[in-house]
PDB file of N, CA and C in Angstrom:
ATOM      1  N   UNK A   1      -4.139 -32.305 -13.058  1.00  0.00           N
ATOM      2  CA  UNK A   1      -2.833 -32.148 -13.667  1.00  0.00           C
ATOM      3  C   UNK A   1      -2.180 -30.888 -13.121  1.00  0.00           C
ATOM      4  N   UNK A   2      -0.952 -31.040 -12.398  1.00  0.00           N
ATOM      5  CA  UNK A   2      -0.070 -30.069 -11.851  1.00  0.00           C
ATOM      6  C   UNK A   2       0.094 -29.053 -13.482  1.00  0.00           C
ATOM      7  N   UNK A   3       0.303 -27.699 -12.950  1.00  0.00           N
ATOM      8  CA  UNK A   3       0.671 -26.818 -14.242  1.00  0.00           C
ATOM      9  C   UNK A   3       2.152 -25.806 -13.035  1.00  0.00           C
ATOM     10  N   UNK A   4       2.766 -25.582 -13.495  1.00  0.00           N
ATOM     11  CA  UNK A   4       4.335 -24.519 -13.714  1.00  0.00           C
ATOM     12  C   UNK A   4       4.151 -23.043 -13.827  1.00  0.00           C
ATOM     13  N   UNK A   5       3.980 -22.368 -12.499  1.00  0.00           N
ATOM     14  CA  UNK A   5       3.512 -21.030 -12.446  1.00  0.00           C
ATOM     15  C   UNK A   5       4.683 -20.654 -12.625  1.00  0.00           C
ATOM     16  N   UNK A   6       5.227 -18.999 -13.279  1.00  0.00           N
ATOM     17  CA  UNK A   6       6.071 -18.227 -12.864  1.00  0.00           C
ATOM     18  C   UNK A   6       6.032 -17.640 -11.845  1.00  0.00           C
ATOM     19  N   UNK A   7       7.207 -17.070 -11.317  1.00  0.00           N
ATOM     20  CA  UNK A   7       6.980 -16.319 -10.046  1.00  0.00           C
ATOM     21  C   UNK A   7       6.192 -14.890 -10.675  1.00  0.00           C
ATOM     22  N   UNK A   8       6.520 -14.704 -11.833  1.00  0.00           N
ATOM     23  CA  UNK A   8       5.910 -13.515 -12.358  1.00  0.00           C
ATOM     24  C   UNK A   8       4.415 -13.221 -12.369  1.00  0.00           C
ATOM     25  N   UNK A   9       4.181 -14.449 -12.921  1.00  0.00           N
ATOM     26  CA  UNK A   9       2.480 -14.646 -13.418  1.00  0.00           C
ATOM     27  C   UNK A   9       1.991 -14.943 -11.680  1.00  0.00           C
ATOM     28  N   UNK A  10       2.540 -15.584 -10.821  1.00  0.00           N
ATOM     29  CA  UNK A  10       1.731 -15.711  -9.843  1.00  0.00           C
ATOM     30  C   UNK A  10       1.782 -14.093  -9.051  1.00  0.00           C
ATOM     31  N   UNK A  11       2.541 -13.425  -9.221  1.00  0.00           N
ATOM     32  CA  UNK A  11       2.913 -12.295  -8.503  1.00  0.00           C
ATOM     33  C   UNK A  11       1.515 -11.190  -9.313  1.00  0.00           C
ATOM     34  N   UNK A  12       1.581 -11.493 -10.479  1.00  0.00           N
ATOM     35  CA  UNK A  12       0.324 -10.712 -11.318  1.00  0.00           C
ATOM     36  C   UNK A  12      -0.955 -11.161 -11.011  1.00  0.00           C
ATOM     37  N   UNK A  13      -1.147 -12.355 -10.936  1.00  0.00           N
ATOM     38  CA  UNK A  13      -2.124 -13.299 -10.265  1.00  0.00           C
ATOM     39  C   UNK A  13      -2.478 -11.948  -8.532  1.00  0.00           C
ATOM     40  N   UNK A  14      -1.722 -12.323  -7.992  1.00  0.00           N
ATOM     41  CA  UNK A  14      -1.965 -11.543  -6.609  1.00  0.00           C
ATOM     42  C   UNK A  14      -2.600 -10.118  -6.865  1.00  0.00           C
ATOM     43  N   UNK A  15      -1.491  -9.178  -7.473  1.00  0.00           N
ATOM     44  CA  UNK A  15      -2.106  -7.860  -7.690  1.00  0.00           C
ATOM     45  C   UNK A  15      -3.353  -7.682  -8.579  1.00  0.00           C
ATOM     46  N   UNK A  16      -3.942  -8.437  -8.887  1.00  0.00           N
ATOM     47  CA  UNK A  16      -5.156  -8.459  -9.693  1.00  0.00           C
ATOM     48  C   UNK A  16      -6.138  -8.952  -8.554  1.00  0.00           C
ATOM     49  N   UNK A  17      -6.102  -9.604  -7.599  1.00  0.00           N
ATOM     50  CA  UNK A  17      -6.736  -9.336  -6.243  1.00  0.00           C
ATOM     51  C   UNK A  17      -6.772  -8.779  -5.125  1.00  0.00           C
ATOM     52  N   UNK A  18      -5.398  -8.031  -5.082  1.00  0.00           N
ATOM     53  CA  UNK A  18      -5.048  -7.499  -3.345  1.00  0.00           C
ATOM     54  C   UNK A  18      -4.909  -6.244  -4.055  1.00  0.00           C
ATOM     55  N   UNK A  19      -4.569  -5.801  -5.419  1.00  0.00           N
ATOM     56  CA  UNK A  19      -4.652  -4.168  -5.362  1.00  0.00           C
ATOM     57  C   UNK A  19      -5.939  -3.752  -6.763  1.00  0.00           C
ATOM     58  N   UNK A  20      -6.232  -4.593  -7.293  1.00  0.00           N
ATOM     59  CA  UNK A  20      -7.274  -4.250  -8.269  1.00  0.00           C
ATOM     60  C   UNK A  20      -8.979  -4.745  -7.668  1.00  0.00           C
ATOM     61  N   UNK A  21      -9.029  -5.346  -6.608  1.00  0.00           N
ATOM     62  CA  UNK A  21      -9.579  -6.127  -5.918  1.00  0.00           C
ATOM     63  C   UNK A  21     -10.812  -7.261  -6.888  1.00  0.00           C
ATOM     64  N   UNK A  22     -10.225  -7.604  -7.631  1.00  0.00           N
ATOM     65  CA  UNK A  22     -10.567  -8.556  -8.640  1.00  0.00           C
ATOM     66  C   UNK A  22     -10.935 -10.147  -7.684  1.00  0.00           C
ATOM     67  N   UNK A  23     -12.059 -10.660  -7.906  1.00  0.00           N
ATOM     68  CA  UNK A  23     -12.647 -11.976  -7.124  1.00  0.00           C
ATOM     69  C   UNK A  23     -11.921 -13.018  -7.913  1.00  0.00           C
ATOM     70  N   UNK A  24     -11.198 -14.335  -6.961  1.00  0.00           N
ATOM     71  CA  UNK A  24     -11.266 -15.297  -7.639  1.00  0.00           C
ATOM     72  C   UNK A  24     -12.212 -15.835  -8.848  1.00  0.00           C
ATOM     73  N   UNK A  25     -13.014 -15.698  -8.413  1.00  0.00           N
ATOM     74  CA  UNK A  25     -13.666 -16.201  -9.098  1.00  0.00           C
ATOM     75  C   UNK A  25     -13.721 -15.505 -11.050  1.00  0.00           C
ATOM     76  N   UNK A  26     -13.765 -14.072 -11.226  1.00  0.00           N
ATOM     77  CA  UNK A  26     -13.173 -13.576 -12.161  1.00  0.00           C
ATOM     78  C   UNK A  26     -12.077 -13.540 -12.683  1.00  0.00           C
ATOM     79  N   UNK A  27     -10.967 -14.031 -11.475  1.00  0.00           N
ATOM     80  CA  UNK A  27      -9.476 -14.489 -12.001  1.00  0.00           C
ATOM     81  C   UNK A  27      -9.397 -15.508 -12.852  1.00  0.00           C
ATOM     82  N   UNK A  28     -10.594 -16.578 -11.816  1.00  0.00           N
ATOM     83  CA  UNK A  28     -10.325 -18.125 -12.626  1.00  0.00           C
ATOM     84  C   UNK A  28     -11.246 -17.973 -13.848  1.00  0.00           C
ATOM     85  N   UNK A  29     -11.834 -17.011 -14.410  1.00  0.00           N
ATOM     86  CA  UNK A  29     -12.609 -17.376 -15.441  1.00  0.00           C
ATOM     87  C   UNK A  29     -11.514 -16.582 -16.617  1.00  0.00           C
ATOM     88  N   UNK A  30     -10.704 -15.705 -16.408  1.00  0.00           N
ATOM     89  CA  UNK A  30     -10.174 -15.274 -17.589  1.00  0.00           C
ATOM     90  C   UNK A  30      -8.632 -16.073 -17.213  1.00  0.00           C
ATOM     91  N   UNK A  31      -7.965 -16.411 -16.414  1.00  0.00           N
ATOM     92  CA  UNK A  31      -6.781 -17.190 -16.603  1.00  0.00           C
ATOM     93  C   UNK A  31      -6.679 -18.395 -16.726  1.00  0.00           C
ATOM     94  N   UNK A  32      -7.762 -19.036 -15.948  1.00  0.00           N
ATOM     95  CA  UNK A  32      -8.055 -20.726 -15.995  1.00  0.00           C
ATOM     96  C   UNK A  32      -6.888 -21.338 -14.677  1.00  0.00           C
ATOM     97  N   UNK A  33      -7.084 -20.245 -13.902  1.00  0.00           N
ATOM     98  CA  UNK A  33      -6.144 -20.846 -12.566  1.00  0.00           C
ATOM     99  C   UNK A  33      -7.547 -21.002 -11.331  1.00  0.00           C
ATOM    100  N   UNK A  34      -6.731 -22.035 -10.964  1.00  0.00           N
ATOM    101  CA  UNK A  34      -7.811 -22.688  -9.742  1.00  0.00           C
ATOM    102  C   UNK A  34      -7.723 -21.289  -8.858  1.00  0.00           C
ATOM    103  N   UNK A  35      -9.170 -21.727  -7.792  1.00  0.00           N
ATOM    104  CA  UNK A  35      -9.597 -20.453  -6.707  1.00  0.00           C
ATOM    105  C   UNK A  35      -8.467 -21.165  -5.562  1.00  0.00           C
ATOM    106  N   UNK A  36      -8.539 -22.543  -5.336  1.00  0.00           N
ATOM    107  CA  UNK A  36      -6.997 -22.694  -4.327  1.00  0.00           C
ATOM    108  C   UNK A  36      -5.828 -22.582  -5.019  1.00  0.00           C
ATOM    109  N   UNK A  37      -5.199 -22.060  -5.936  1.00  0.00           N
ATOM    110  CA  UNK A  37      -3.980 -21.770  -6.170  1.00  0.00           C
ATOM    111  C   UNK A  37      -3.852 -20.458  -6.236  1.00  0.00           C
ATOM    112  N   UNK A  38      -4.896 -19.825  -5.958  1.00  0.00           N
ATOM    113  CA  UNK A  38      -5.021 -18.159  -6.198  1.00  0.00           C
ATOM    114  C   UNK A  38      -4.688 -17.724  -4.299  1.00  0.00           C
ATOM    115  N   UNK A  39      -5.595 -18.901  -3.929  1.00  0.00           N
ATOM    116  CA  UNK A  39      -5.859 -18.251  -2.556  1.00  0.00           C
ATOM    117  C   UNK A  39      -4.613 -18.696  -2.319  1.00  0.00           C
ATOM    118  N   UNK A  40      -3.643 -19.641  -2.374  1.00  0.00           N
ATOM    119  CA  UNK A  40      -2.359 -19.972  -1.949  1.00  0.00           C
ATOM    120  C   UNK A  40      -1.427 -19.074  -2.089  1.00  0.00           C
ATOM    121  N   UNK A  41      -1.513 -18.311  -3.257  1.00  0.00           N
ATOM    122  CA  UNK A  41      -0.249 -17.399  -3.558  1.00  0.00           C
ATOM    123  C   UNK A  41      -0.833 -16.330  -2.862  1.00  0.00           C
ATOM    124  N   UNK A  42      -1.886 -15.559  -2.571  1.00  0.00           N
ATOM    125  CA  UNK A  42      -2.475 -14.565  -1.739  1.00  0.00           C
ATOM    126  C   UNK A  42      -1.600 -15.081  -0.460  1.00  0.00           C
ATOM    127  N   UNK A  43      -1.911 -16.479  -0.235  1.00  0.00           N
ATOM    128  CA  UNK A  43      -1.230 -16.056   1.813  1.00  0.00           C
ATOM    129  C   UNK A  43      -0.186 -16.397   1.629  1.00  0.00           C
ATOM    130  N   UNK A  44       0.554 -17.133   0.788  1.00  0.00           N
ATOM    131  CA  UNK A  44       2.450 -17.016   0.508  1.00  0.00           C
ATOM    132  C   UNK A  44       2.890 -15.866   0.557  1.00  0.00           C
ATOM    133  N   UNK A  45       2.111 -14.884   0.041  1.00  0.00           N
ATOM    134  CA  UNK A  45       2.392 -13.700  -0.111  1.00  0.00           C
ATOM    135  C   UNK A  45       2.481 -12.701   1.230  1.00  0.00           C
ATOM    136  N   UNK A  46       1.301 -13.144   1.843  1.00  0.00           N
ATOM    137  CA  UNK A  46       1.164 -12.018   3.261  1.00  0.00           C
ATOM    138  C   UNK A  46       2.175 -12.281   4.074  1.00  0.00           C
ATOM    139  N   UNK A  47       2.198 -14.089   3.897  1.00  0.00           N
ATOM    140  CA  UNK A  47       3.642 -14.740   4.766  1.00  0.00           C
ATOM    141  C   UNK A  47       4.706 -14.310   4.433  1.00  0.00           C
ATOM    142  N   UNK A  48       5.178 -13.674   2.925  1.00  0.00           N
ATOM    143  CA  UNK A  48       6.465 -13.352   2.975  1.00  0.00           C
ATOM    144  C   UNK A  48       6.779 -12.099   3.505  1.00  0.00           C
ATOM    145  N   UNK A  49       5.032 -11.244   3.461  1.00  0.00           N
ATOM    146  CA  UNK A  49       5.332 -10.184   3.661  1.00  0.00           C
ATOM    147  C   UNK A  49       5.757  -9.891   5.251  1.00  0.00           C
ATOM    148  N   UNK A  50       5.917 -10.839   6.087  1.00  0.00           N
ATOM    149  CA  UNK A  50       5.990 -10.680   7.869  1.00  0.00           C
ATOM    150  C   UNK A  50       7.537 -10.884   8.028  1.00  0.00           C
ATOM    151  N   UNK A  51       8.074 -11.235   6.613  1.00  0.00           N
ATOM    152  CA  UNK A  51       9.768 -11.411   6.926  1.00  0.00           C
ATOM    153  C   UNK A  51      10.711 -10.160   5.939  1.00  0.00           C
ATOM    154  N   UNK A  52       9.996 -10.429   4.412  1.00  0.00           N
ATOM    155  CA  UNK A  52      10.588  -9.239   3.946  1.00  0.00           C
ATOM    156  C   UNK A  52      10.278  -7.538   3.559  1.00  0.00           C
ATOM    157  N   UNK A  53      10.838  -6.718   3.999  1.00  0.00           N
ATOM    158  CA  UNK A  53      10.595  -5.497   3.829  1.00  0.00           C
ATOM    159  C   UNK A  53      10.019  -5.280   2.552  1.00  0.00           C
ATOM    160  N   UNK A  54      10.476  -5.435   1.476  1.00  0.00           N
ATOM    161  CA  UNK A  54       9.917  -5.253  -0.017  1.00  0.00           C
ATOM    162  C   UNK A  54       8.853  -5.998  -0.159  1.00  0.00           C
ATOM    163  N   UNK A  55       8.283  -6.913   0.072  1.00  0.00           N
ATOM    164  CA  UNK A  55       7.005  -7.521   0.567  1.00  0.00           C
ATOM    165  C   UNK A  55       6.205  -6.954   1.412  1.00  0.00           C
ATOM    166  N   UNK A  56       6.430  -6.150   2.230  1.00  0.00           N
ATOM    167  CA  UNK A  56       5.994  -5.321   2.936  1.00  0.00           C
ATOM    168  C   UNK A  56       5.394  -4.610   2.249  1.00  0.00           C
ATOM    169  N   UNK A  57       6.171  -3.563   1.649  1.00  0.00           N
ATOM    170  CA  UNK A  57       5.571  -2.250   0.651  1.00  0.00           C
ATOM    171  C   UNK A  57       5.271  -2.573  -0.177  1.00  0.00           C
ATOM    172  N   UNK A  58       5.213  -3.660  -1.331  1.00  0.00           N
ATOM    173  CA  UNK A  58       4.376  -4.366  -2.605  1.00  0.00           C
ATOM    174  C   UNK A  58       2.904  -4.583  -1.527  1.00  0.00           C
ATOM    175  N   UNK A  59       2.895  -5.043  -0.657  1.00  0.00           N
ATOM    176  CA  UNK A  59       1.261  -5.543  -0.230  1.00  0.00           C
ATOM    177  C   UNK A  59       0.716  -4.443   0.263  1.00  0.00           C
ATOM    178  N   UNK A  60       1.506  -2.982   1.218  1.00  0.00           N
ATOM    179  CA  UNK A  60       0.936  -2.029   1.449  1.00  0.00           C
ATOM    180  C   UNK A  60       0.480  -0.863   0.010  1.00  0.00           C
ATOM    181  N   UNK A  61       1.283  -0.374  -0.645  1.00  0.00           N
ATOM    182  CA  UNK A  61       1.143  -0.155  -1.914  1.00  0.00           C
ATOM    183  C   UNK A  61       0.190  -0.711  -2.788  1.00  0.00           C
ATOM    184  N   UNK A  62       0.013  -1.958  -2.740  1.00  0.00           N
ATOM    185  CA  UNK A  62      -1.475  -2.995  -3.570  1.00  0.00           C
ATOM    186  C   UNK A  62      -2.776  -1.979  -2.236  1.00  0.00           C
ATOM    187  N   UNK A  63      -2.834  -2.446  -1.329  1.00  0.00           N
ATOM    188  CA  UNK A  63      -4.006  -1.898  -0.800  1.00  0.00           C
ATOM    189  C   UNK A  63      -4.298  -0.555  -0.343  1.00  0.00           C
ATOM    190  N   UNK A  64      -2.981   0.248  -0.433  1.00  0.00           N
ATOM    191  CA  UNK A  64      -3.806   1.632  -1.158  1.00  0.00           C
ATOM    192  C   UNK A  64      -4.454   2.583  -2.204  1.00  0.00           C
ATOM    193  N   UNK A  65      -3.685   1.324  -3.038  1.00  0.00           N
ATOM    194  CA  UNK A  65      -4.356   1.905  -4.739  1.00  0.00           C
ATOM    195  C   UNK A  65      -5.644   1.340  -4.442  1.00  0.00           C
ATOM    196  N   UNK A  66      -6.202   0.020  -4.280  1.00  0.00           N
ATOM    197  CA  UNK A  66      -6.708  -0.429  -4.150  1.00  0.00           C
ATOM    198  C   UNK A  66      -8.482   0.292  -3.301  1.00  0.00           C
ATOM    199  N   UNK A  67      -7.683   0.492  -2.154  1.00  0.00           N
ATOM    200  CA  UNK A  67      -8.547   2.022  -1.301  1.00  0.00           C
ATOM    201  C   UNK A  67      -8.587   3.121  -2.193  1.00  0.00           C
ATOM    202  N   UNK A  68      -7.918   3.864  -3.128  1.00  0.00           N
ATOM    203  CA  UNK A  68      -8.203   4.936  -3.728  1.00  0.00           C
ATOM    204  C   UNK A  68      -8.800   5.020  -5.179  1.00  0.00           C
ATOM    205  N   UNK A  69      -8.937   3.515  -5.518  1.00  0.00           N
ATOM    206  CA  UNK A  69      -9.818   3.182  -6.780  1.00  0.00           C
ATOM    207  C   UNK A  69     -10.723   3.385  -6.195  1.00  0.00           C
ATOM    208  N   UNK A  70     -11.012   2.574  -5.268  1.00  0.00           N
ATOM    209  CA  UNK A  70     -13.193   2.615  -4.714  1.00  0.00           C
ATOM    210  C   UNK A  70     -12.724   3.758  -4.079  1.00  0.00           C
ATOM    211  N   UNK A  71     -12.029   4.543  -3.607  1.00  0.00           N
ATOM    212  CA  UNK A  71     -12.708   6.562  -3.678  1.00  0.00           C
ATOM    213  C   UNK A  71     -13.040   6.901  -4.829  1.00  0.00           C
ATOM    214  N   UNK A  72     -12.335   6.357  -6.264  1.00  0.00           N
ATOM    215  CA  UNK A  72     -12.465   7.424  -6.873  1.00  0.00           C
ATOM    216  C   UNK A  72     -13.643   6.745  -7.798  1.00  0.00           C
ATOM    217  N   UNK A  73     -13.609   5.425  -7.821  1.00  0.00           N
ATOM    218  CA  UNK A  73     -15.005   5.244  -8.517  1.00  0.00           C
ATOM    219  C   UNK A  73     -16.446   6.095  -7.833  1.00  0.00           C
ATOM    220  N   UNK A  74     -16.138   5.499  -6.412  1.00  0.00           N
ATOM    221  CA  UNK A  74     -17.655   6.460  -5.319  1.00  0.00           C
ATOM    222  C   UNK A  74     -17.727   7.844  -5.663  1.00  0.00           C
ATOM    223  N   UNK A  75     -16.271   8.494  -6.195  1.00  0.00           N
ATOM    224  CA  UNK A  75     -16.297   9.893  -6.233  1.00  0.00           C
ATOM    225  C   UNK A  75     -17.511   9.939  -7.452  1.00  0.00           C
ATOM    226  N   UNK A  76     -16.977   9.406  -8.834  1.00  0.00           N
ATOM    227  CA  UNK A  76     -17.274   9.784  -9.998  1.00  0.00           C
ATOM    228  C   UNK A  76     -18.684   9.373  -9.824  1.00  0.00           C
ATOM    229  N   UNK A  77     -19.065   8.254  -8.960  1.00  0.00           N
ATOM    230  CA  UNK A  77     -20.727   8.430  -8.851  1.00  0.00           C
ATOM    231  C   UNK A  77     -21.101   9.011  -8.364  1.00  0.00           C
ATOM    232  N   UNK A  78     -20.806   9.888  -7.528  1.00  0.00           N
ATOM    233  CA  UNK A  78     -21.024  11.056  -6.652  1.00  0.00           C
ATOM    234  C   UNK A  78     -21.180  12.501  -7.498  1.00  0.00           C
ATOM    235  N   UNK A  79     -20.794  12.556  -8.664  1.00  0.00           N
ATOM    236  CA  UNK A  79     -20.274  13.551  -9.426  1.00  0.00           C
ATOM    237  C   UNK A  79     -21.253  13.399 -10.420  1.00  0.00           C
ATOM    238  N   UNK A  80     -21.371  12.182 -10.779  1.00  0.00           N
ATOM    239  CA  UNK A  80     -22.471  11.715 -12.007  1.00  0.00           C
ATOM    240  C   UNK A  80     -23.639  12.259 -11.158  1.00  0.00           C
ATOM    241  N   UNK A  81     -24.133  12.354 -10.147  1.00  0.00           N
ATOM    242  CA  UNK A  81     -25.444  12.531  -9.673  1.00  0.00           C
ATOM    243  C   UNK A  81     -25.893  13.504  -9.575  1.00  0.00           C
ATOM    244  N   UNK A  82     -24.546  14.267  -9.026  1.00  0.00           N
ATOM    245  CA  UNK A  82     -24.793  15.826  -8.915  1.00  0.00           C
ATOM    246  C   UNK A  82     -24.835  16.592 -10.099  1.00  0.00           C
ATOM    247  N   UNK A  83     -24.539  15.826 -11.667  1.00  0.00           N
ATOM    248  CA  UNK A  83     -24.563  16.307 -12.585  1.00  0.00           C
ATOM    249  C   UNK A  83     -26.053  16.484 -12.997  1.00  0.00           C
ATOM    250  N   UNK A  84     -27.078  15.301 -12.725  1.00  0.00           N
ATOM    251  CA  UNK A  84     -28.017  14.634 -13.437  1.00  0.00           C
ATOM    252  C   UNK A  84     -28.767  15.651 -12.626  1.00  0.00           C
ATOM    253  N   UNK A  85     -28.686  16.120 -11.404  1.00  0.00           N
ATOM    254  CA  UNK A  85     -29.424  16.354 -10.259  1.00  0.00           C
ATOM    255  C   UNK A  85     -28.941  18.077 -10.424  1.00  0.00           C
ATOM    256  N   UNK A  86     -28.166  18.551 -10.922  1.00  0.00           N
ATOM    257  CA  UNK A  86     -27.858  19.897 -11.668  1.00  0.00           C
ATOM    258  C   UNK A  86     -28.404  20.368 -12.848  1.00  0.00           C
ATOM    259  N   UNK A  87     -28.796  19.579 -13.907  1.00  0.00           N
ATOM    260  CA  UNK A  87     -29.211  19.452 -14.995  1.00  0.00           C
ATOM    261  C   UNK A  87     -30.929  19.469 -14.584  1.00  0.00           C
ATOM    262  N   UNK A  88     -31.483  18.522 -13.986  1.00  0.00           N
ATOM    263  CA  UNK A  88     -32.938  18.504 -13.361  1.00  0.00           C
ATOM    264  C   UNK A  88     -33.498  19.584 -13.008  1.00  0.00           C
ATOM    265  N   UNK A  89     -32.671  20.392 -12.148  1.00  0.00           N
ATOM    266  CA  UNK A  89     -32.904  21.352 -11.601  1.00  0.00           C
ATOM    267  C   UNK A  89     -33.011  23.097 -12.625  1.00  0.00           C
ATOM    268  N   UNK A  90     -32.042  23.115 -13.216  1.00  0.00           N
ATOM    269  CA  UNK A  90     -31.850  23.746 -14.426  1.00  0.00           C
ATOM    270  C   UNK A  90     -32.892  23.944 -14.786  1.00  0.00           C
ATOM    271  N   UNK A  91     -33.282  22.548 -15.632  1.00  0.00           N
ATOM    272  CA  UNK A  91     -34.718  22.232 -16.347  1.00  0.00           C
ATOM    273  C   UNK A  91     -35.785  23.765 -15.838  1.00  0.00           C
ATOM    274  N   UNK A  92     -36.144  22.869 -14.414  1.00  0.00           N
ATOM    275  CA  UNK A  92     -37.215  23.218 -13.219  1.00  0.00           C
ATOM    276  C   UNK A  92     -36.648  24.716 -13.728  1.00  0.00           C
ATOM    277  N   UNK A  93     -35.891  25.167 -13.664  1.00  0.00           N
ATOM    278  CA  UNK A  93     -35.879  26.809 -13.408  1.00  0.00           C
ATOM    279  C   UNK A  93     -36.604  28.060 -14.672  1.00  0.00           C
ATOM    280  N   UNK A  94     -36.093  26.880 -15.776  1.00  0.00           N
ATOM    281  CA  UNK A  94     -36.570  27.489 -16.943  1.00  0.00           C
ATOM    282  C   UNK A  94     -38.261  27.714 -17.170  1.00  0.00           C
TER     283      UNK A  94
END
């Protein structure tokens, strides 16, 4: 059965994979949208982005947040370790 996307909801659909980097497969389990209608609006999207400028910077903009989430998650595990591994050491001194 065909279903009636908004341009809105499919546009939210996208940034929940190209800048949150969210898997189909987690899309389709909390929206109940197929993995080919996900992957369709993903390359409608790249396609529009080769003609319009504002398509342009919505898809560049998605994949730098996107790049600076996984820095900053790697950071905070990076930070968590050196905490645990600061604290250990501490210990040892006492």
């Amino acid at each position: 059965m065909s279903q009636n996307y908004t341009p809105e909801f499919k546009k939210k659909i996208v940034r929940l994979h190209e800048e949150e980097g969210r898997t189909f497969k987690s899309i389709t389990a909390e929206y109940g949208v197929s993995k080919a209608a996900i992957s369709a609006w993903c390359k409608q999207f790249r396609e529009e982005c080769q003609t319009s400028p504002e398509s342009i910077a919505d898809y560049d903009n998605m994949k730098e947040l996107l790049k600076l989430k996984r820095e900053i998650e790697e950071l905070r595990k990076e930070n968590l370790f050196l905490k645990k591994a600061a604290a250990f050491f501490a210990k040892e001194i006492d």
